[in-house]
Protein backbone atom coordinates (compact mmCIF):
# COMPACT_ATOMS: atom_id res chain seq x y z
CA UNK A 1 66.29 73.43 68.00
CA UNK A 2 63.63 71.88 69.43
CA UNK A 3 61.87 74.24 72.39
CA UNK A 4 60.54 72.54 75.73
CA UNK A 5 57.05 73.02 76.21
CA UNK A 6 57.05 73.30 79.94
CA UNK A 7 60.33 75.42 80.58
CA UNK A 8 59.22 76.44 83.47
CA UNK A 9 57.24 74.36 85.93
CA UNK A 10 58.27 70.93 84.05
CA UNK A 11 56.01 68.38 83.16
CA UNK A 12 53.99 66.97 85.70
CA UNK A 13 53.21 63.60 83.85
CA UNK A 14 54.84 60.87 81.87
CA UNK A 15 53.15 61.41 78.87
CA UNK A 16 53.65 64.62 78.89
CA UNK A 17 57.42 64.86 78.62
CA UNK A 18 57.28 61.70 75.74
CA UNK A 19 54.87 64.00 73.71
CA UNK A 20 57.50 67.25 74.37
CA UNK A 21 59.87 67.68 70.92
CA UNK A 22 62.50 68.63 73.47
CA UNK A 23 62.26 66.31 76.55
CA UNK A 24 60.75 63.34 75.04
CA UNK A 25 62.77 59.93 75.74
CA UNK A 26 64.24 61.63 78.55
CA UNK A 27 64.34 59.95 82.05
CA UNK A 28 63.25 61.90 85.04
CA UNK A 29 61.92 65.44 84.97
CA UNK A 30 62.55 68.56 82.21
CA UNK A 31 66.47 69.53 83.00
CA UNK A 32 65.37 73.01 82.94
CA UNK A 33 66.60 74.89 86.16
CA UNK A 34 64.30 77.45 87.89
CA UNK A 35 65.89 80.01 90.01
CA UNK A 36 63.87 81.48 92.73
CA UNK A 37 64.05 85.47 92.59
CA UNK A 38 64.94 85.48 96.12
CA UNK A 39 67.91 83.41 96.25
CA UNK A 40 70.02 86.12 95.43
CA UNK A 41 69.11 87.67 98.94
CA UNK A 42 70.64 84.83 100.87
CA UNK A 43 68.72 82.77 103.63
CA UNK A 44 68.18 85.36 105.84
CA UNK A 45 65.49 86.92 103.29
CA UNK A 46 64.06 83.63 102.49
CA UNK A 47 63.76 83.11 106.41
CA UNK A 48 61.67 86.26 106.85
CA UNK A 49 64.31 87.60 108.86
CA UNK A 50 66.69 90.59 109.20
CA UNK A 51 69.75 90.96 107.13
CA UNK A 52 70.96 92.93 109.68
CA UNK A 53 70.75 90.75 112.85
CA UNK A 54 73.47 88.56 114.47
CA UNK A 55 73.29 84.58 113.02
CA UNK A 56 74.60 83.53 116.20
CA UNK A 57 71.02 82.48 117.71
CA UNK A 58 70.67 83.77 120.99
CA UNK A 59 73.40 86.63 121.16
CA UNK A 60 71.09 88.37 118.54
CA UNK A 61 69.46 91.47 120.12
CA UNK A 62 66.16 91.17 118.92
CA UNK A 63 63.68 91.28 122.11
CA UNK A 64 62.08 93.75 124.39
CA UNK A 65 61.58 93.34 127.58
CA UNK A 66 58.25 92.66 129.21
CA UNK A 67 58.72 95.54 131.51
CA UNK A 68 59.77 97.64 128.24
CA UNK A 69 57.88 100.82 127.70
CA UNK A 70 55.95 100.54 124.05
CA UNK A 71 58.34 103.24 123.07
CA UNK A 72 61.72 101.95 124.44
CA UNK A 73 64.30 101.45 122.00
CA UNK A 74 66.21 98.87 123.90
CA UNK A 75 66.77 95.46 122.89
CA UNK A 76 68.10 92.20 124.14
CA UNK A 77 69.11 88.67 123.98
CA UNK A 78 67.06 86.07 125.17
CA UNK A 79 69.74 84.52 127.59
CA UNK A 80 69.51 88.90 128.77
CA UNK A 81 66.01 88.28 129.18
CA UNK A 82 66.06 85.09 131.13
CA UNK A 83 68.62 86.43 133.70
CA UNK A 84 66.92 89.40 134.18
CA UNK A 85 63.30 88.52 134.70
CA UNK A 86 63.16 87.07 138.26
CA UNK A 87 65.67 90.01 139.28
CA UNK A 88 62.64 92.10 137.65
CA UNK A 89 60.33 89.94 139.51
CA UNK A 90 61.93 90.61 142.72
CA UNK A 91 62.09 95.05 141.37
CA UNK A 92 58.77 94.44 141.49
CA UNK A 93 58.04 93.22 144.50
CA UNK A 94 60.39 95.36 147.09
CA UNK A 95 58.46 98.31 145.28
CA UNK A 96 55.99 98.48 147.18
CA UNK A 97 58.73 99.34 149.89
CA UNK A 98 59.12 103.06 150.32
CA UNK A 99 62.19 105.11 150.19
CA UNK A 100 64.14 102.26 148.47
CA UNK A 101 66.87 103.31 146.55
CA UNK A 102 66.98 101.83 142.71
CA UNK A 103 70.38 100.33 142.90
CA UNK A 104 73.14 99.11 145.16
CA UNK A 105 76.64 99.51 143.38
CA UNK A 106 79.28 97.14 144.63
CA UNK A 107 82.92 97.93 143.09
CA UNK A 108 86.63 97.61 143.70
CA UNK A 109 88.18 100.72 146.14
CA UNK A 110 90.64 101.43 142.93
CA UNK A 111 87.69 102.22 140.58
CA UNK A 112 86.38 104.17 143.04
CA UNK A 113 87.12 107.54 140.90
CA UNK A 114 86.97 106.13 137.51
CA UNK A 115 84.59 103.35 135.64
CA UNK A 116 82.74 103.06 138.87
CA UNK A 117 82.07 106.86 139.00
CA UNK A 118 81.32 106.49 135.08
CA UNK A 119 78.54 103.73 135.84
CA UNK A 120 77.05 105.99 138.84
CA UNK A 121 76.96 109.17 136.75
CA UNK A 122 75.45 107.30 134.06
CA UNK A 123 72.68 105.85 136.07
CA UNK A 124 71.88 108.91 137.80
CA UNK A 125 71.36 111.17 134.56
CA UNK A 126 68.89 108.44 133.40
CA UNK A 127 66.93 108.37 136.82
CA UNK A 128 68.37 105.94 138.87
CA UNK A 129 69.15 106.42 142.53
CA UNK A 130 72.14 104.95 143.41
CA UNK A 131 73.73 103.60 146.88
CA UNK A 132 77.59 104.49 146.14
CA UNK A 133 80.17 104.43 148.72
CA UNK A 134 81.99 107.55 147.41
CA UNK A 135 79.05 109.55 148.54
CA UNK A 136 76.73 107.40 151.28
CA UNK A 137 79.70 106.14 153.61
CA UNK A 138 80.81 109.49 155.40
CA UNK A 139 83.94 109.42 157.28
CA UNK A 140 84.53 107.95 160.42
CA UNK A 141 81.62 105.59 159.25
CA UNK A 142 81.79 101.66 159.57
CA UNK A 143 82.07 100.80 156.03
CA UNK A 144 79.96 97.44 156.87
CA UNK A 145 77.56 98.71 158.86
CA UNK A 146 76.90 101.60 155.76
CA UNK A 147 76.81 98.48 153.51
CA UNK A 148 74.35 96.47 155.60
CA UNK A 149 71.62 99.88 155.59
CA UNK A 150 72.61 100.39 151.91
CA UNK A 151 71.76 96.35 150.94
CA UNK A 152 68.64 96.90 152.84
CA UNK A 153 67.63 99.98 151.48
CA UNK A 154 68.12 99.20 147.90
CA UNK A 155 65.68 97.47 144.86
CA UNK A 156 68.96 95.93 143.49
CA UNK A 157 72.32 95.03 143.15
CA UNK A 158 75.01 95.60 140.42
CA UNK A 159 78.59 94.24 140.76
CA UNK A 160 80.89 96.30 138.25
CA UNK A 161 83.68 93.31 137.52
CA UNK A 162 86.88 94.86 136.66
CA UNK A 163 90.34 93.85 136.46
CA UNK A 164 90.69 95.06 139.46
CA UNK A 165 87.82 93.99 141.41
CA UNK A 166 89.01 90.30 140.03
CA UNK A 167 92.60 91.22 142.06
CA UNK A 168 90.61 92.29 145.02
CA UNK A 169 88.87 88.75 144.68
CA UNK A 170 91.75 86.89 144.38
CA UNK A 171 93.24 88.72 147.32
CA UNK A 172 90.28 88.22 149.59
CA UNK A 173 90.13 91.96 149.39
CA UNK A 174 86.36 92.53 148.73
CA UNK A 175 83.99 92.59 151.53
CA UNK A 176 82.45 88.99 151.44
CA UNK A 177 79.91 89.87 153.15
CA UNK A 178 78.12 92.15 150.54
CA UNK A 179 79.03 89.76 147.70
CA UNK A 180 76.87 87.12 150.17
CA UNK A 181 74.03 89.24 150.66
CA UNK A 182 73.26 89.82 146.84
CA UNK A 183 74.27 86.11 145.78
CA UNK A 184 71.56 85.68 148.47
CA UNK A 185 68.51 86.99 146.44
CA UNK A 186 67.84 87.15 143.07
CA UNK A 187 69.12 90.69 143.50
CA UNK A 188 72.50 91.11 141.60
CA UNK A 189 73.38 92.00 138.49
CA UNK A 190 77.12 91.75 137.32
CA UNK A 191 78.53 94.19 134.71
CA UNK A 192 81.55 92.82 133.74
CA UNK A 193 83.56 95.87 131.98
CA UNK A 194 87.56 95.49 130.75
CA UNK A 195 87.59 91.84 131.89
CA UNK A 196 85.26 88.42 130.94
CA UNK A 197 82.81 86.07 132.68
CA UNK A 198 85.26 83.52 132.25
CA UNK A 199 87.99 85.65 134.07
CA UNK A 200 85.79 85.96 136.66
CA UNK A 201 84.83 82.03 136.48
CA UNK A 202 88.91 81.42 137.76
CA UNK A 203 88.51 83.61 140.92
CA UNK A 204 85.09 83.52 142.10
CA UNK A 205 82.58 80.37 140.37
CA UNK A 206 79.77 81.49 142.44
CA UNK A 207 79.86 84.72 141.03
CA UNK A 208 80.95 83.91 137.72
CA UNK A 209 77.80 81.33 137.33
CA UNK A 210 75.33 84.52 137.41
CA UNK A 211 74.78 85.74 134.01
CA UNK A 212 74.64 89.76 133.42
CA UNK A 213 75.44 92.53 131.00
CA UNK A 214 79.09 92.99 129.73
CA UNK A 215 80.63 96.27 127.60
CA UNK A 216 82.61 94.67 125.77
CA UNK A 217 79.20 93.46 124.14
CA UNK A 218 77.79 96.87 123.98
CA UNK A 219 78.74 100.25 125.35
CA UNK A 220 78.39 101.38 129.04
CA UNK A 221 75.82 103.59 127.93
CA UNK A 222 73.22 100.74 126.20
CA UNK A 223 73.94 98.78 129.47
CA UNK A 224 72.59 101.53 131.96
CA UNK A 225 69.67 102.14 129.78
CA UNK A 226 68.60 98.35 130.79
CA UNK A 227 69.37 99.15 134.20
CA UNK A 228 67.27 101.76 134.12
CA UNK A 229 64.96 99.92 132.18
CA UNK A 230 65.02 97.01 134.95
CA UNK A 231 64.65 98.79 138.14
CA UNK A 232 61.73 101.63 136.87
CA UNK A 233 58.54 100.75 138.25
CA UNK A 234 55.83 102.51 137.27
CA UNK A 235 52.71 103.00 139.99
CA UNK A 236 50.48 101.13 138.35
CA UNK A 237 52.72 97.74 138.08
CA UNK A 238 52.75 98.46 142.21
């Protein structure tokens, strides 16, 4: 049987495939198939990129933050990165304000003693001061006028969307004042945890159009580790 004499490459001209014993009289190129050695490691090798990251385009979790540490191990998307920025802009700015605290945490009364205590404990055992009713508003208090010095007096705000601060929504039964003092600024971060954005969407649009962090994404624990990440200021960025 004749043997091609380009097997692998082909023949680059028309004489040379009417001179081949194998090819010769054929039309077009040498039917021998070459296989790249990479195919077998799909796209994603061929792309340069890794196996192991999301195809879904921007929900991968593939970027540090600018205001990352060089040694942080946290990564996010880039719609995480767009949202946050001019919040981090803003960190940056009410720095140079002493005796701030880190972060204002708005929440339903009901989670009170449970995922709202879980996101305050959290934060605090990673450095973050936190403004949280349970413990600023003493009793006897006004409950507004402890919000208005706590807003004041913070870098930032997070909004910890439950189920039930979606009923306290729907029920007017959230004090629309805070919510209107953090959708003020581009100071307020929503954590959406046991519900969605698009839950949130049905009761409260204005709210529901800011983007934030959600644990059904990733655990409570990755999402206070960008908090953290968000509101620490280091002296020299001052």
């Amino acid at each position: 049987m004749a043997r091609c004499t380009a097997p692998y490459k082909g023949h680059r001209t028309a004489s040379g495939r009417a001179n081949c014993p194998a090819c010769g009289g054929r039309g077009g190129y040498s039917s021998y198939s070459y296989t790249s050695p990479y195919s077998s490691y799909g796209s994603n090798y061929r792309s340069g990129s890794s196996s192991g990251r999301s195809s879904s385009g921007g929900s991968s979790r593939s970027k540090k933050a600018s205001w990352s540490s060089p040694t942080s191990s946290v990564y996010y998307t880039p719609a995480e990165i767009r949202t946050l920025t001019p919040i981090r802009e803003n960190v940056e700015k009410r720095a140079v304000i002493p005796d701030l605290r880190d972060v204002f945490l708005c929440h339903a009364w009901d989670d009170r003693k449970h995922s709202a205590k879980e996101l305050h404990d959290l934060l605090e055992a990673n450095g973050v001061s936190v403004w949280f009713s349970e413990k600023d508003v003493l009793l006897g208090s006004s409950l507004l006028r402890e919000i208005d010095k706590g807003l004041a007096n913070s870098r930032v705000g997070i909004v910890l969307v439950t189920p039930n601060f979606i009923d306290r929504v729907r029920n007017e039964g959230i004090a629309e004042k805070e919510l209107s003092a953090l959708l003020a600024r581009d100071l307020l971060v929503p954590i959406v945890h046991d519900t969605t954005f698009e839950r949130l969407r049905e009761v409260s649009p204005l709210l529901g159009s800011r983007s934030g962090l959600d644990t059904n994404e990733e655990s409570m624990n990755k999402v206070v580790l960008k908090l953290a990440e968000l509101v620490k200021v280091e002296e020299t960025a001052v």
